[in-house]
Protein backbone atom coordinates (compact mmCIF):
# COMPACT_ATOMS: atom_id res chain seq x y z
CA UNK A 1 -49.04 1.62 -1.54
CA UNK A 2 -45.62 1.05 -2.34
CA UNK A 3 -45.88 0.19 -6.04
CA UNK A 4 -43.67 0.93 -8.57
CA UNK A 5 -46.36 0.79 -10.71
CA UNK A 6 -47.77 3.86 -9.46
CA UNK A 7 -44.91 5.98 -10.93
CA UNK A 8 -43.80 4.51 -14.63
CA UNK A 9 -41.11 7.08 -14.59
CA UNK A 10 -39.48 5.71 -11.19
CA UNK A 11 -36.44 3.57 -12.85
CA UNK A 12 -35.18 7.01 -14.52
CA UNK A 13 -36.03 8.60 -11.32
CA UNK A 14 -33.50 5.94 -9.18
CA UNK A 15 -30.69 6.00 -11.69
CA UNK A 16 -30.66 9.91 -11.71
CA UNK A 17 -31.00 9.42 -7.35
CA UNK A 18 -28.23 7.40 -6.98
CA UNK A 19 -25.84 10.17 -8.91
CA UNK A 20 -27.43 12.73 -6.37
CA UNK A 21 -26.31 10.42 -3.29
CA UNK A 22 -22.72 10.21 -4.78
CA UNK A 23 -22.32 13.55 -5.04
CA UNK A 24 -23.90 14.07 -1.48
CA UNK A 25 -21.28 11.74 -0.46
CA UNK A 26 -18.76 14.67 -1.39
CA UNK A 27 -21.05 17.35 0.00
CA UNK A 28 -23.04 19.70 -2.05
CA UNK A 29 -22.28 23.67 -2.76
CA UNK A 30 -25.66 25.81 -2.71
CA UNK A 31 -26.21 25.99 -6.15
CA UNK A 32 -26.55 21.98 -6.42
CA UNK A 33 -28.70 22.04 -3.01
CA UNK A 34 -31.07 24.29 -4.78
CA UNK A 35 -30.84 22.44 -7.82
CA UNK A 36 -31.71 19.01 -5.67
CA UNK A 37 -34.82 20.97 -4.29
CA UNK A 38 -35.75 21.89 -8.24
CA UNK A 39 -35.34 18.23 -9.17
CA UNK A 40 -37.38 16.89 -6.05
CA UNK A 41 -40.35 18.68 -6.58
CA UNK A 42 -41.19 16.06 -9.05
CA UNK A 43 -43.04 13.47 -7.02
CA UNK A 44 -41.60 10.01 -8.47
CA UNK A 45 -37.66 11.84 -8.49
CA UNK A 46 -38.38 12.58 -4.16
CA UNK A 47 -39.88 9.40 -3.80
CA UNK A 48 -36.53 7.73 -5.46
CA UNK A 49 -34.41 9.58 -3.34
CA UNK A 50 -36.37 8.71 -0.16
CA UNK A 51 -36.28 5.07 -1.14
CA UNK A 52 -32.34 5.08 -1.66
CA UNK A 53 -31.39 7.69 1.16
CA UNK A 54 -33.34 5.46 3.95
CA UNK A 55 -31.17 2.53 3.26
CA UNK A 56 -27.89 4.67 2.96
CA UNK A 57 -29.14 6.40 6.02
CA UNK A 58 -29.97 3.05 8.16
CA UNK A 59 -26.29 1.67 7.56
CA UNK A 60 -24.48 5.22 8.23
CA UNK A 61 -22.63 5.77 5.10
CA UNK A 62 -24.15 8.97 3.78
CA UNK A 63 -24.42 11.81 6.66
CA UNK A 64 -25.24 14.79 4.07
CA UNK A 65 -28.48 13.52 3.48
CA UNK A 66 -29.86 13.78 6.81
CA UNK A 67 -31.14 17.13 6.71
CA UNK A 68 -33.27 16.17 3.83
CA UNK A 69 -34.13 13.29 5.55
CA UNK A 70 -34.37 13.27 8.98
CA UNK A 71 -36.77 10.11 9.37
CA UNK A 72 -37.04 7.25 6.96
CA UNK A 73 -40.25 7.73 5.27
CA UNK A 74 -42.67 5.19 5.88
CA UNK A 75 -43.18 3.86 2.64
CA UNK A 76 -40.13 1.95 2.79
CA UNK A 77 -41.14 0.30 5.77
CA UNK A 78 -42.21 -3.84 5.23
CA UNK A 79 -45.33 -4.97 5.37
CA UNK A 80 -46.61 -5.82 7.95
CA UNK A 81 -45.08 -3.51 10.41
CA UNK A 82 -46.29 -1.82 14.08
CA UNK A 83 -48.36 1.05 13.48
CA UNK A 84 -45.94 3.03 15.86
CA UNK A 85 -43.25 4.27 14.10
CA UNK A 86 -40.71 4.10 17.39
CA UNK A 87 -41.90 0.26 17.33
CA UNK A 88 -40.42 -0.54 13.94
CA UNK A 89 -37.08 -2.48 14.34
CA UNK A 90 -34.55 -1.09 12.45
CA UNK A 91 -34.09 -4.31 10.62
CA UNK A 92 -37.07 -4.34 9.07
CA UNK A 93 -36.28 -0.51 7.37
CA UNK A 94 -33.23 -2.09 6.25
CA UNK A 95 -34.78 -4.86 4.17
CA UNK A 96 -37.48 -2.84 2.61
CA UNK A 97 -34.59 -0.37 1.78
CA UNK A 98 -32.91 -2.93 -0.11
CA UNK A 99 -35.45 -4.56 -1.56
CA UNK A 100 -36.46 -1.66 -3.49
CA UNK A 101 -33.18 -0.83 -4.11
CA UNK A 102 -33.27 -4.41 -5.60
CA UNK A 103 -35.76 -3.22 -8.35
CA UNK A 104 -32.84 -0.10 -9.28
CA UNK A 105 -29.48 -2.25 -9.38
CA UNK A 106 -31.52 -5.64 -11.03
CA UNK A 107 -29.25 -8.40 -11.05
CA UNK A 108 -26.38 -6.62 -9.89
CA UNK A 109 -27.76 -6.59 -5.86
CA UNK A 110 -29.37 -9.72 -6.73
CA UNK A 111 -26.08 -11.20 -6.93
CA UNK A 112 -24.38 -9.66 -4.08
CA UNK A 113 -26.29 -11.54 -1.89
CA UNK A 114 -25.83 -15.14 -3.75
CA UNK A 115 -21.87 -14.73 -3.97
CA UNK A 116 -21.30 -12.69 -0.77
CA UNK A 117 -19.57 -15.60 1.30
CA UNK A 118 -18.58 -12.80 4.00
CA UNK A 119 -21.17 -13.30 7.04
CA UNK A 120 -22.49 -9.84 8.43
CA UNK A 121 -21.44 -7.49 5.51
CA UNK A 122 -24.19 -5.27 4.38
CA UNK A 123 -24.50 -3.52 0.93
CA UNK A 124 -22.92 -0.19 1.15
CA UNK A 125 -22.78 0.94 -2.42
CA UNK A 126 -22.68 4.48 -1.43
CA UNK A 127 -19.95 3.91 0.59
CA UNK A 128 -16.41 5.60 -0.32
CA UNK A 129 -14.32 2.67 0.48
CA UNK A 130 -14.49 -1.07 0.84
CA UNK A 131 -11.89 -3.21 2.73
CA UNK A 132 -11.35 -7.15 3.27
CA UNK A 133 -9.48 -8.87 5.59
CA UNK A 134 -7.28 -11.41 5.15
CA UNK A 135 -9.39 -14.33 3.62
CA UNK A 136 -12.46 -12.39 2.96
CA UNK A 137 -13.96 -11.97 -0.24
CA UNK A 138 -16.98 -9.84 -0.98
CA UNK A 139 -19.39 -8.30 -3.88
CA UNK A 140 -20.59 -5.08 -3.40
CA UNK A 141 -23.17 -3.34 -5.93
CA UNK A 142 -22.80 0.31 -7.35
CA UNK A 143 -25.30 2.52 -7.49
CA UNK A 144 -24.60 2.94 -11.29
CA UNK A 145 -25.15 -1.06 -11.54
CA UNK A 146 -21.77 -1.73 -11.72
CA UNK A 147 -20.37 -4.42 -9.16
CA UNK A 148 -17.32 -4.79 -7.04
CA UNK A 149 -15.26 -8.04 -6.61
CA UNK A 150 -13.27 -7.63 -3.88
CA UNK A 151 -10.38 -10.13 -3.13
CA UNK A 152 -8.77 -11.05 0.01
CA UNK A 153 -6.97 -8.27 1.59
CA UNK A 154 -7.77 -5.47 -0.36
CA UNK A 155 -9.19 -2.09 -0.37
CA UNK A 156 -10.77 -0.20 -3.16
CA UNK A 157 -11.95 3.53 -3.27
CA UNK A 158 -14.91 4.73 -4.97
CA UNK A 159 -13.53 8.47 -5.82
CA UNK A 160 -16.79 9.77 -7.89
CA UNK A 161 -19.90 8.15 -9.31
CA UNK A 162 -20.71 11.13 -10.82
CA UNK A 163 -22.63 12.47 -13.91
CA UNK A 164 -19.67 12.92 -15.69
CA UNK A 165 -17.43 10.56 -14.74
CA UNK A 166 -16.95 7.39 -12.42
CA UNK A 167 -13.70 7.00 -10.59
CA UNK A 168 -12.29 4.25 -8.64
CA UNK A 169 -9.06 3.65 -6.83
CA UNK A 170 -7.47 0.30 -6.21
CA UNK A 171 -5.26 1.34 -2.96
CA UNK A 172 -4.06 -2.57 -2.34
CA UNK A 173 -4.79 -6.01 -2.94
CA UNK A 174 -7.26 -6.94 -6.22
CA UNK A 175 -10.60 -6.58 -7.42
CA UNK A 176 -12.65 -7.26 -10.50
CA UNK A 177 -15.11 -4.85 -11.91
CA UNK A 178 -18.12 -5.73 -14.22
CA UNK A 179 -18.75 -1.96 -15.70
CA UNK A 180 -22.26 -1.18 -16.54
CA UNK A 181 -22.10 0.54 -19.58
CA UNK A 182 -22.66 4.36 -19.67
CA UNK A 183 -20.73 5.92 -22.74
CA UNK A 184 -21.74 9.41 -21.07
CA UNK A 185 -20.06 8.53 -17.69
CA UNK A 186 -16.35 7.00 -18.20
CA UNK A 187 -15.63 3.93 -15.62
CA UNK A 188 -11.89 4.39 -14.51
CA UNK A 189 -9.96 2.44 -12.52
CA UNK A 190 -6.92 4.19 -10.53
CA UNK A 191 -4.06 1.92 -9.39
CA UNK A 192 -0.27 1.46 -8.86
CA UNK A 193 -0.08 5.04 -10.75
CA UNK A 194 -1.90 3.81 -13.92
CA UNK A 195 -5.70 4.17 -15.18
CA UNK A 196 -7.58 1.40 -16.28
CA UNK A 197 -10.58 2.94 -18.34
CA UNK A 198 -13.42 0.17 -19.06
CA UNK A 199 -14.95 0.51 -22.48
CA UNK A 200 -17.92 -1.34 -21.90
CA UNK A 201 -16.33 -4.29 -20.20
CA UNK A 202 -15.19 -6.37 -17.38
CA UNK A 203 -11.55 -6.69 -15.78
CA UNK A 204 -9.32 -7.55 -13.26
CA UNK A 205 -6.82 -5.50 -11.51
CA UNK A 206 -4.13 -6.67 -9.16
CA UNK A 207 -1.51 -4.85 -7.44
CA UNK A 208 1.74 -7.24 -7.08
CA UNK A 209 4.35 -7.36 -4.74
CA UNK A 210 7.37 -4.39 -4.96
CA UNK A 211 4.74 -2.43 -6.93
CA UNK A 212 3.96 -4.21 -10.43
CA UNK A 213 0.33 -4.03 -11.52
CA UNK A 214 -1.64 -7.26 -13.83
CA UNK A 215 -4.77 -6.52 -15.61
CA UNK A 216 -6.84 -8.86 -17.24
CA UNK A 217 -9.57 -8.66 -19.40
CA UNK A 218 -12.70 -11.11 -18.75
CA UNK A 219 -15.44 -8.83 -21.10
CA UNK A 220 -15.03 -7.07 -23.62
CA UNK A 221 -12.60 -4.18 -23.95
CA UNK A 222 -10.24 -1.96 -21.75
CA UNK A 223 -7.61 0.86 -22.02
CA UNK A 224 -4.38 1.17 -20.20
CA UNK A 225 -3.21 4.94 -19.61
CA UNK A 226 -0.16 5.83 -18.01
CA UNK A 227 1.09 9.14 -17.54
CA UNK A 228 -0.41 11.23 -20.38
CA UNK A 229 -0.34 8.52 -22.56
CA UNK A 230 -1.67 5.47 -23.46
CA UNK A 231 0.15 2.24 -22.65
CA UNK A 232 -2.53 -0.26 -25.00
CA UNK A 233 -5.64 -1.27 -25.21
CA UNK A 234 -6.56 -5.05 -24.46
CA UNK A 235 -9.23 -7.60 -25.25
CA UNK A 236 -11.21 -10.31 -23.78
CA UNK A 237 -8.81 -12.82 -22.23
CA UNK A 238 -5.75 -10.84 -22.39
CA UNK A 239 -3.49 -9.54 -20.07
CA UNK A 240 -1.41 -6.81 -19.33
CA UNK A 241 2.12 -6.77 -16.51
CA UNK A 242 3.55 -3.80 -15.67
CA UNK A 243 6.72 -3.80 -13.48
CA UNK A 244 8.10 -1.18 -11.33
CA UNK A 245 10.13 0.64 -14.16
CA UNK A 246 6.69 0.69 -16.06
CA UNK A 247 8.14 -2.12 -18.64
CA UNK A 248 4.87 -4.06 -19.94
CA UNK A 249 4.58 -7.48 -21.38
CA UNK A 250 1.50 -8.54 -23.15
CA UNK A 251 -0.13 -12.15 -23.58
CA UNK A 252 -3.41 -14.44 -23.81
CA UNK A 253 -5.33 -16.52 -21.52
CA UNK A 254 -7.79 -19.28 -22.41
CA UNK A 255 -10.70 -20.04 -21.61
CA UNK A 256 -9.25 -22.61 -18.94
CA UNK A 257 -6.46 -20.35 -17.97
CA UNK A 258 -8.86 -17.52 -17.30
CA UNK A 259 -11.30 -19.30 -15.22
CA UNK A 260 -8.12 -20.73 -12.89
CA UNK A 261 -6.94 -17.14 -12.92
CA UNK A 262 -10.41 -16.11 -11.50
CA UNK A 263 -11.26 -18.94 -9.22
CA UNK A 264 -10.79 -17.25 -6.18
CA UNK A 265 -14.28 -14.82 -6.83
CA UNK A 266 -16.07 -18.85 -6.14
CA UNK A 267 -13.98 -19.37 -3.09
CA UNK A 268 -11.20 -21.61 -4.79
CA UNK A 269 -7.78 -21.26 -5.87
CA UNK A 270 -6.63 -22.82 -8.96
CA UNK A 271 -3.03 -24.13 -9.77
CA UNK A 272 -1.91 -25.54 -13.03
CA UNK A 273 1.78 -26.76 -13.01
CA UNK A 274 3.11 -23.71 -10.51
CA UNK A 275 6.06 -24.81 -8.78
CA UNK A 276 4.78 -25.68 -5.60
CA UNK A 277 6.75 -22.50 -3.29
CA UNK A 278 4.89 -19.90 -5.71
CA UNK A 279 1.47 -21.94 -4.62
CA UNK A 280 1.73 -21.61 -0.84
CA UNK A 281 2.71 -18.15 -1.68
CA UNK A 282 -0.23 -17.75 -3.56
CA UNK A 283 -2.32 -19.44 -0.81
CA UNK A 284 -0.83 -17.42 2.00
CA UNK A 285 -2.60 -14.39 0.67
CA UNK A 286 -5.90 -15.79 2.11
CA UNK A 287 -4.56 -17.03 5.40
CA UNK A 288 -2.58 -16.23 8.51
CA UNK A 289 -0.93 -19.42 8.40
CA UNK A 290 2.47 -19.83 7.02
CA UNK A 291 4.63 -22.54 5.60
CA UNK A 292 8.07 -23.30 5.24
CA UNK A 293 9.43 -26.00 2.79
CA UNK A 294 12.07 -28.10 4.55
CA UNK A 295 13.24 -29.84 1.30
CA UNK A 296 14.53 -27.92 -1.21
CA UNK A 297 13.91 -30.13 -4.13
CA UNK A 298 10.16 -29.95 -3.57
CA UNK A 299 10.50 -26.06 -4.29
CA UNK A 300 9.93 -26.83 -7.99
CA UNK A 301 7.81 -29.84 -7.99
CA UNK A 302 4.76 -28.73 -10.21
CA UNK A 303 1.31 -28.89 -9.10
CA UNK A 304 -2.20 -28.38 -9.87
CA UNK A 305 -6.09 -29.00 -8.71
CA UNK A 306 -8.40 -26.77 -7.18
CA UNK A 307 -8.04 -25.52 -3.65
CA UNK A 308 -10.27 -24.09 -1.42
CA UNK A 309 -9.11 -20.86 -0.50
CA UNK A 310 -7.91 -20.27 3.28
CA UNK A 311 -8.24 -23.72 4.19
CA UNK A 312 -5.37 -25.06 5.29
CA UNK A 313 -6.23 -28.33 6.79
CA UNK A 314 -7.69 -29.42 3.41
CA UNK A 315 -4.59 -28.12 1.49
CA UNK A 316 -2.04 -30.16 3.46
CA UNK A 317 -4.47 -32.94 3.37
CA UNK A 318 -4.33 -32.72 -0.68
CA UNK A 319 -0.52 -32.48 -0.87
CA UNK A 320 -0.39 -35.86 1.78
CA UNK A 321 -3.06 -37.68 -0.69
CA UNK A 322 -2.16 -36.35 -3.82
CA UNK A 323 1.24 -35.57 -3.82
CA UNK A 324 2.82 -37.35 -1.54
CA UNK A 325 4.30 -34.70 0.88
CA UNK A 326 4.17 -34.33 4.19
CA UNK A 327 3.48 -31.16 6.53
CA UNK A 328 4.11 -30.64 10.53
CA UNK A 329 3.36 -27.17 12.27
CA UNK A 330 6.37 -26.11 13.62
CA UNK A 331 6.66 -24.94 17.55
CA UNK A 332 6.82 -21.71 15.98
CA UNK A 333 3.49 -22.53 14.46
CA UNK A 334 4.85 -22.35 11.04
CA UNK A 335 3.31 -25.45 8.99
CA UNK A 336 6.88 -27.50 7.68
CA UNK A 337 6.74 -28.98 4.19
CA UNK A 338 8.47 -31.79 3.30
CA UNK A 339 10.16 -34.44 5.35
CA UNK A 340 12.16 -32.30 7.86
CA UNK A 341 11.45 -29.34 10.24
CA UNK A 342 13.06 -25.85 8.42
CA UNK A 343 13.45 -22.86 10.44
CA UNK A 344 12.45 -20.24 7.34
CA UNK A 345 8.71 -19.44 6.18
CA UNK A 346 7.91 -18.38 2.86
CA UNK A 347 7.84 -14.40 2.27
């Protein structure tokens, strides 16, 4: 039987596998391969790592392990299944895989799969990066419990999840991170040449245009380093801008403010009195499509509303209804704004 039950020291066993399949992920030296045999001879600690390595295995994200593992053990296998092993369709290994994994990461996994809007992605919290494509958003669990929110466009890089130490690297785009807390094992964020280090918390980090960097704080409590010093520490609901020079400007969000400012994690963008040419710019990020405003006075005009993100059709449909503007697609295929054809799209 495959009941956790059976082994009451199991949840220890799974938190203590998944730091031994991130630092597989790096390759191990022989000292830690003998230590790995030494810490599998306990039964519930090689049943842990057979649980996690079979679904790490099945979606080809961790290669080191499959001398220890050449076959997914059977346990993991759903019930019912063919009594021939070679009969088994790989799907149904998957599933198992993650549903124990399920009983590890709790809530985290749990809700990866209700906010994943991305069809066909599959939980690769082992993995060492994670992409999105324009107009894809997706959640991805970490082994540690923490979870990924990755924003359109973007790519993050987990550098070490570690005993010591977890390390991530924001190479473009945005993401938000809800830290599980670990005082032994520090949860940094790398990006735009700062550190974000989470002190029990949750943020947001975006990379901006010409190289600026915006954090914001949605949980508790964060610390900005920079250099080999520390550029301030902020709380929930503030923010921090850096610019290029590595100037930084400090200020608050509420509670409104910071659920607009976050909208796009449900799908949605949120605009409250932006002048309408930094709001297709802003929506532009989650589409191919571009726009051009034809009229130059409707540059400032202020808007606001909720917007689904990437839909285009239902965003010039809200500025006809709402605001009163019209929009043509140019024979360029650029989508005009305003009342006459304009040969320029926004940058």
């Amino acid at each position: 039987m495959s009941n956790v039950a059976d082994f009451p020291d199991l949840p220890r066993a799974r938190e203590e596998a998944a730091e031994w399949i991130a630092r597989a992920s790096r390759g191990l030296t022989a000292e830690e391969r003998a230590e790995l045999d030494r810490w599998r001879a306990s039964p519930a600690n090689a049943r842990a790592l057979e649980q996690l390595s079979a679904l790490w295995k099945e979606m080809d994200v961790l290669r080191e392990l499959s001398s220890i593992f050449p076959e997914p053990p059977a346990e993991v296998v759903a019930a019912p299944a063919p009594t021939s092993a070679s009969a088994r369709p790989r799907r149904y290994a998957i599933a198992a895989a993650l549903a124990l994994v399920t009983l590890a990461t709790g809530f985290a996994l749990q809700h990866y799969f209700a906010a994943d809007r991305s069809p066909g992605i599959a939980a690769r919290a082992a993995s060492s990066e994670f992409t999105t494509v324009v107009g894809e958003q997706r959640n991805v669990p970490l082994p540690d419990g923490s979870v990924l929110a990755i924003n359109t466009a973007s790519q993050v890089q987990v550098v070490a999840l570690g005993s010591q130490s977890r390390e991530l690297r924001l190479v473009r785009g945005e993401a938000h991170f809800t830290v599980a807390h670990d005082a032994a094992r520090p949860f940094r964020v790398t990006a735009g040449g700062h550190v974000v280090q989470a002190l029990g918390t949750a943020f947001d980090v975006k990379l901006l245009a010409g190289g600026g960097l915006e954090v914001i704080v949605t949980e508790g409590h964060v610390r900005l380093l920079s250099g080999n010093g520390s550029v301030g520490d902020l709380l929930k609901g503030q923010f921090m801008l850096i610019d290029t020079d590595g100037q930084s400007r400090v200020g608050e969000l509420g509670d409104d403010a910071l659920a607009s400012r976050l909208a796009w994690r449900n799908g949605m963008l949120a605009f409250q009195g932006e002048p309408l040419a930094d709001a297709l710019r802003e929506f532009s990020r989650y589409t191919n499509e571009r726009f051009a405003i034809t009229d130059p006075r409707l540059r400032e005009l202020r808007i606001g509303g909720y917007f689904t993100a990437g839909d285009t059709d239902a965003l010039r449909d809200a500025l006809r209804t709402n605001f009163g503007i019209a929009s043509r697609r140019g024979t360029d295929g650029v989508i005009q704004i305003g009342p006459e054809p304009g040969p320029a799209a926004l940058q």
